[in-house]
C-alpha atoms as a PDB file:
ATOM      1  CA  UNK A   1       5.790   9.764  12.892  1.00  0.00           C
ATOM      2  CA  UNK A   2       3.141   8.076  10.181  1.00  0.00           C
ATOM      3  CA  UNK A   3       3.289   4.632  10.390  1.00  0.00           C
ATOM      4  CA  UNK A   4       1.832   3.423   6.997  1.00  0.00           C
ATOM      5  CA  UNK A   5      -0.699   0.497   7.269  1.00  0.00           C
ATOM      6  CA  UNK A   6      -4.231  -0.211   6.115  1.00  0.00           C
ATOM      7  CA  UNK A   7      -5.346   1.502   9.552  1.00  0.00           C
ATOM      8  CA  UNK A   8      -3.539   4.518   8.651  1.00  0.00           C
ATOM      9  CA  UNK A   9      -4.718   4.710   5.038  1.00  0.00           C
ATOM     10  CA  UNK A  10      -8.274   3.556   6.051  1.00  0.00           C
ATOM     11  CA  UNK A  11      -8.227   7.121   8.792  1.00  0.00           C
ATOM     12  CA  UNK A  12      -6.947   8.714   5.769  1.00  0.00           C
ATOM     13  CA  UNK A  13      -9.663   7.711   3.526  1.00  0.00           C
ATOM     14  CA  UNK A  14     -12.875   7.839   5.567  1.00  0.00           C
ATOM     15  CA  UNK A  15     -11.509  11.462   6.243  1.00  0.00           C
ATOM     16  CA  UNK A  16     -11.599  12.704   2.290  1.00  0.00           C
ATOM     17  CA  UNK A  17     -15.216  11.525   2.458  1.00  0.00           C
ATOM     18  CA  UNK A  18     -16.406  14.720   4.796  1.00  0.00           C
ATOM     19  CA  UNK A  19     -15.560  17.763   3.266  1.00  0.00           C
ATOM     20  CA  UNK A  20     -14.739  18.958   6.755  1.00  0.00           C
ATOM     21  CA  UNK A  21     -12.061  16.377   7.433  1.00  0.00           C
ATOM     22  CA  UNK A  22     -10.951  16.239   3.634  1.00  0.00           C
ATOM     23  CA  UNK A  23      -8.043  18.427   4.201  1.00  0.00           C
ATOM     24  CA  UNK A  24      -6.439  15.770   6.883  1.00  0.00           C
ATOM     25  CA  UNK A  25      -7.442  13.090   5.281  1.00  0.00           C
ATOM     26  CA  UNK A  26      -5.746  14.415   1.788  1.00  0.00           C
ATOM     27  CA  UNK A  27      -2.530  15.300   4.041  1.00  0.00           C
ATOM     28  CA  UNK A  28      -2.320  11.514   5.771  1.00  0.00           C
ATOM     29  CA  UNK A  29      -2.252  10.907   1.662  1.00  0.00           C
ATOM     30  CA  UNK A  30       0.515  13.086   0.653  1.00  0.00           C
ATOM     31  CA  UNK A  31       2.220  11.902   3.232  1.00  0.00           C
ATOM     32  CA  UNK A  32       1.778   8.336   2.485  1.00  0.00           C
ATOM     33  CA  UNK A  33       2.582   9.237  -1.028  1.00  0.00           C
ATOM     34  CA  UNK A  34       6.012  10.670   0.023  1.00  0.00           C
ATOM     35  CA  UNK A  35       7.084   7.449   2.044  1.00  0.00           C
ATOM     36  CA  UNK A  36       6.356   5.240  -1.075  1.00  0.00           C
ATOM     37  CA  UNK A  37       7.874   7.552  -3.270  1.00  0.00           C
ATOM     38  CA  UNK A  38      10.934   7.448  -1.177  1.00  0.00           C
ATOM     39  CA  UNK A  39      11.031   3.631  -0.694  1.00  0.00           C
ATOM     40  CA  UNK A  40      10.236   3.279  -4.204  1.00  0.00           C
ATOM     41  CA  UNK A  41      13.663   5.515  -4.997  1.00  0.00           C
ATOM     42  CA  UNK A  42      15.485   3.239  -2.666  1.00  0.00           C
ATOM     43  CA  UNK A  43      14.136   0.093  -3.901  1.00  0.00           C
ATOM     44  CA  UNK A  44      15.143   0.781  -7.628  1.00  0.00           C
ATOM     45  CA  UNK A  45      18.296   2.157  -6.510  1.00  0.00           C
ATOM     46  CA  UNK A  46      19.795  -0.701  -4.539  1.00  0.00           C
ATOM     47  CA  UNK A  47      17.574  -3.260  -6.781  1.00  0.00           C
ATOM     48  CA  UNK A  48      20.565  -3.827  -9.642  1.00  0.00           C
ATOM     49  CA  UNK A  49      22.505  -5.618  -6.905  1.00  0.00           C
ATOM     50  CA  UNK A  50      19.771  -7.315  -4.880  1.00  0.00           C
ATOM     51  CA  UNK A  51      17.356  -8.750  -7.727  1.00  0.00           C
ATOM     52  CA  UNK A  52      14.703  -9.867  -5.287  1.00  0.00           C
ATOM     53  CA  UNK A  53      13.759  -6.321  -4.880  1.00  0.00           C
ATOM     54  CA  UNK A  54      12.708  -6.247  -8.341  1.00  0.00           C
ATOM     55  CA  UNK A  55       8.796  -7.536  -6.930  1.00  0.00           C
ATOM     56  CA  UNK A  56       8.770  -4.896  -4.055  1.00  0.00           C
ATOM     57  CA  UNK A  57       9.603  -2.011  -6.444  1.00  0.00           C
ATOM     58  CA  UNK A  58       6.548  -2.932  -8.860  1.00  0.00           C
ATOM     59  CA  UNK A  59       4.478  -3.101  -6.477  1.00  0.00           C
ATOM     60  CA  UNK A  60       5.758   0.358  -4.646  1.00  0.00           C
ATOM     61  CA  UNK A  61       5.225   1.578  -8.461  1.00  0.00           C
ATOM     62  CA  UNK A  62       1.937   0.601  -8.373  1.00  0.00           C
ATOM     63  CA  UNK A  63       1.003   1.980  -4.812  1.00  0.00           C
ATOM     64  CA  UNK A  64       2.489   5.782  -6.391  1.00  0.00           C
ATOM     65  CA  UNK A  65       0.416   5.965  -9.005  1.00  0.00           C
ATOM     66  CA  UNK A  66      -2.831   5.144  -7.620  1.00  0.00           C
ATOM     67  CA  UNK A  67      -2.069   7.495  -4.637  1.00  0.00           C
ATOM     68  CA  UNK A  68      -0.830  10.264  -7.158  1.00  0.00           C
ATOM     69  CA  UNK A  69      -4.239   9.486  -9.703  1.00  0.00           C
ATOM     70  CA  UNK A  70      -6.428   8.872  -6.255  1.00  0.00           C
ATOM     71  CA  UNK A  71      -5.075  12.416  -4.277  1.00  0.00           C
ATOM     72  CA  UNK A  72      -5.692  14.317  -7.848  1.00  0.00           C
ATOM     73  CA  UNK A  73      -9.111  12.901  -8.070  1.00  0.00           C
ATOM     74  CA  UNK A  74     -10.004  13.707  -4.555  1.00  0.00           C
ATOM     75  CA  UNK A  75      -8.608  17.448  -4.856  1.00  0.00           C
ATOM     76  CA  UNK A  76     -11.141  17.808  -7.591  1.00  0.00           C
ATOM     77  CA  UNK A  77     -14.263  16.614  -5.981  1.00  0.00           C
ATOM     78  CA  UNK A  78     -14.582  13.234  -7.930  1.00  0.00           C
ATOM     79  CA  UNK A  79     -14.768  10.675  -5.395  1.00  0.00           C
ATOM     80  CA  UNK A  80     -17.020   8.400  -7.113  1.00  0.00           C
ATOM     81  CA  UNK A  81     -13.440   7.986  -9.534  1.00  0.00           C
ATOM     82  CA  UNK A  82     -11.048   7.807  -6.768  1.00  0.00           C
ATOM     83  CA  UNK A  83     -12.962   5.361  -4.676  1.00  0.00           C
ATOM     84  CA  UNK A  84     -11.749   1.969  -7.385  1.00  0.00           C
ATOM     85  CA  UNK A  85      -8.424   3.618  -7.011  1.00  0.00           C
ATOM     86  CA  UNK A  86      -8.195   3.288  -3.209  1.00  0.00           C
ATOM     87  CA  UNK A  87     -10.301   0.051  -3.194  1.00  0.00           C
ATOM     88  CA  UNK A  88      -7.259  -1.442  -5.207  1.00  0.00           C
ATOM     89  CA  UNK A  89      -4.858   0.661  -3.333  1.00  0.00           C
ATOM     90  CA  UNK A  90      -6.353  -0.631  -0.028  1.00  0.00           C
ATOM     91  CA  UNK A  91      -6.310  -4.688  -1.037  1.00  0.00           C
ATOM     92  CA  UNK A  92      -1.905  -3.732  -2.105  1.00  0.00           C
ATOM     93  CA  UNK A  93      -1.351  -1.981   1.437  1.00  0.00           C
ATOM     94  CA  UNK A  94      -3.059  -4.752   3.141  1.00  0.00           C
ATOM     95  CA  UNK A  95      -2.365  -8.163   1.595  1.00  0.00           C
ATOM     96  CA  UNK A  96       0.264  -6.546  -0.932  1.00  0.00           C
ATOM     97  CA  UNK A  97       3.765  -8.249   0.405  1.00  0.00           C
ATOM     98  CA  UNK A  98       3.322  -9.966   3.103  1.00  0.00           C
ATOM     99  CA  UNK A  99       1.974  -7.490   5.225  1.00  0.00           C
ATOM    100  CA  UNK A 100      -1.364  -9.335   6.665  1.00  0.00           C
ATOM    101  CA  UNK A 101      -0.806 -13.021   7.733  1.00  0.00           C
ATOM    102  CA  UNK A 102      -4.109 -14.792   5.820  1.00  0.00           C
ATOM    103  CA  UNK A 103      -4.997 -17.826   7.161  1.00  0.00           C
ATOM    104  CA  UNK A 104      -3.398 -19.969   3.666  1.00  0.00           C
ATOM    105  CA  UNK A 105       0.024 -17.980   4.314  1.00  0.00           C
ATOM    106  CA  UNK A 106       0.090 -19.345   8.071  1.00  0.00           C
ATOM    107  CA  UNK A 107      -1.191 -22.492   7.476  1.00  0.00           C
ATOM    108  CA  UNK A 108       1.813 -23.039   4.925  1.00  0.00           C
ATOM    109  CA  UNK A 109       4.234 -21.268   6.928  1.00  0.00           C
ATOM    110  CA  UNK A 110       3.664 -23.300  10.292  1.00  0.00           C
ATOM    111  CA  UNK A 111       2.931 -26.769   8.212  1.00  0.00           C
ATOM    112  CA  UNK A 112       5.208 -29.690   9.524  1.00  0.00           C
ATOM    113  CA  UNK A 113       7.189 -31.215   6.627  1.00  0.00           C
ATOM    114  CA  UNK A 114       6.882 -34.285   5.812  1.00  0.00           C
ATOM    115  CA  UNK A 115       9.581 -36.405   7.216  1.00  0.00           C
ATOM    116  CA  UNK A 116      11.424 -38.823   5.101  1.00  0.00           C
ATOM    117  CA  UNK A 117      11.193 -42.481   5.790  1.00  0.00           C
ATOM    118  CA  UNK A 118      14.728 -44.365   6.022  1.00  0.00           C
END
């Protein structure tokens, strides 16, 4: 099972670097590709009904076409014009929705409210 996180996706990436571990590395891709194609189907399937989705699917839209533009790239030996592709591909599967707790998110999250005077 492929658990897709920025660990996963940064294996995936320092393995496309060496042309010995490029095949792997372009695999862990595909397969990342596949999962956020198939969440992205989901997403704009159930989305009509459950509007907040609306943010998720963008940004799944996003993710698919920089891994689709980033895996053709790769397969032709241009790194050099993958590498912004992942770099913004990277930030999206890291900070994208939620998915790392930055220090602003937890400070606001954990804040005490302000309690009313009577």
């Amino acid at each position: 099972m492929l658990i897709v996180n920025i660990d996963t996706f940064n294996r995936a990436r320092s393995q496309v670097v060496d042309p010995v571990t490029r095949p792997e590395g372009l695999e862990i891709l595909r397969r990342i590709l596949d999962i956020k194609q198939s969440h992205l189907w989901r997403s704009e399937a159930i989305a009509p009904c459950c509007g907040s989705l609306g943010g998720f699917a963008c940004q799944l839209g996003e993710e698919t076409d920089l891994l689709e533009k980033a895996i053709d790239l790769i397969e032709q030996d241009k790194l050099a014009s993958a590498e912004p592709l992942l770099d913004r591909l990277g930030l999206l599967i890291s900070r994208g929705l939620g998915q790392q707790e930055t220090p602003e998110l937890i400070e606001r999250l954990t804040a005490q409210p302000d309690k009313a005077e009577s």
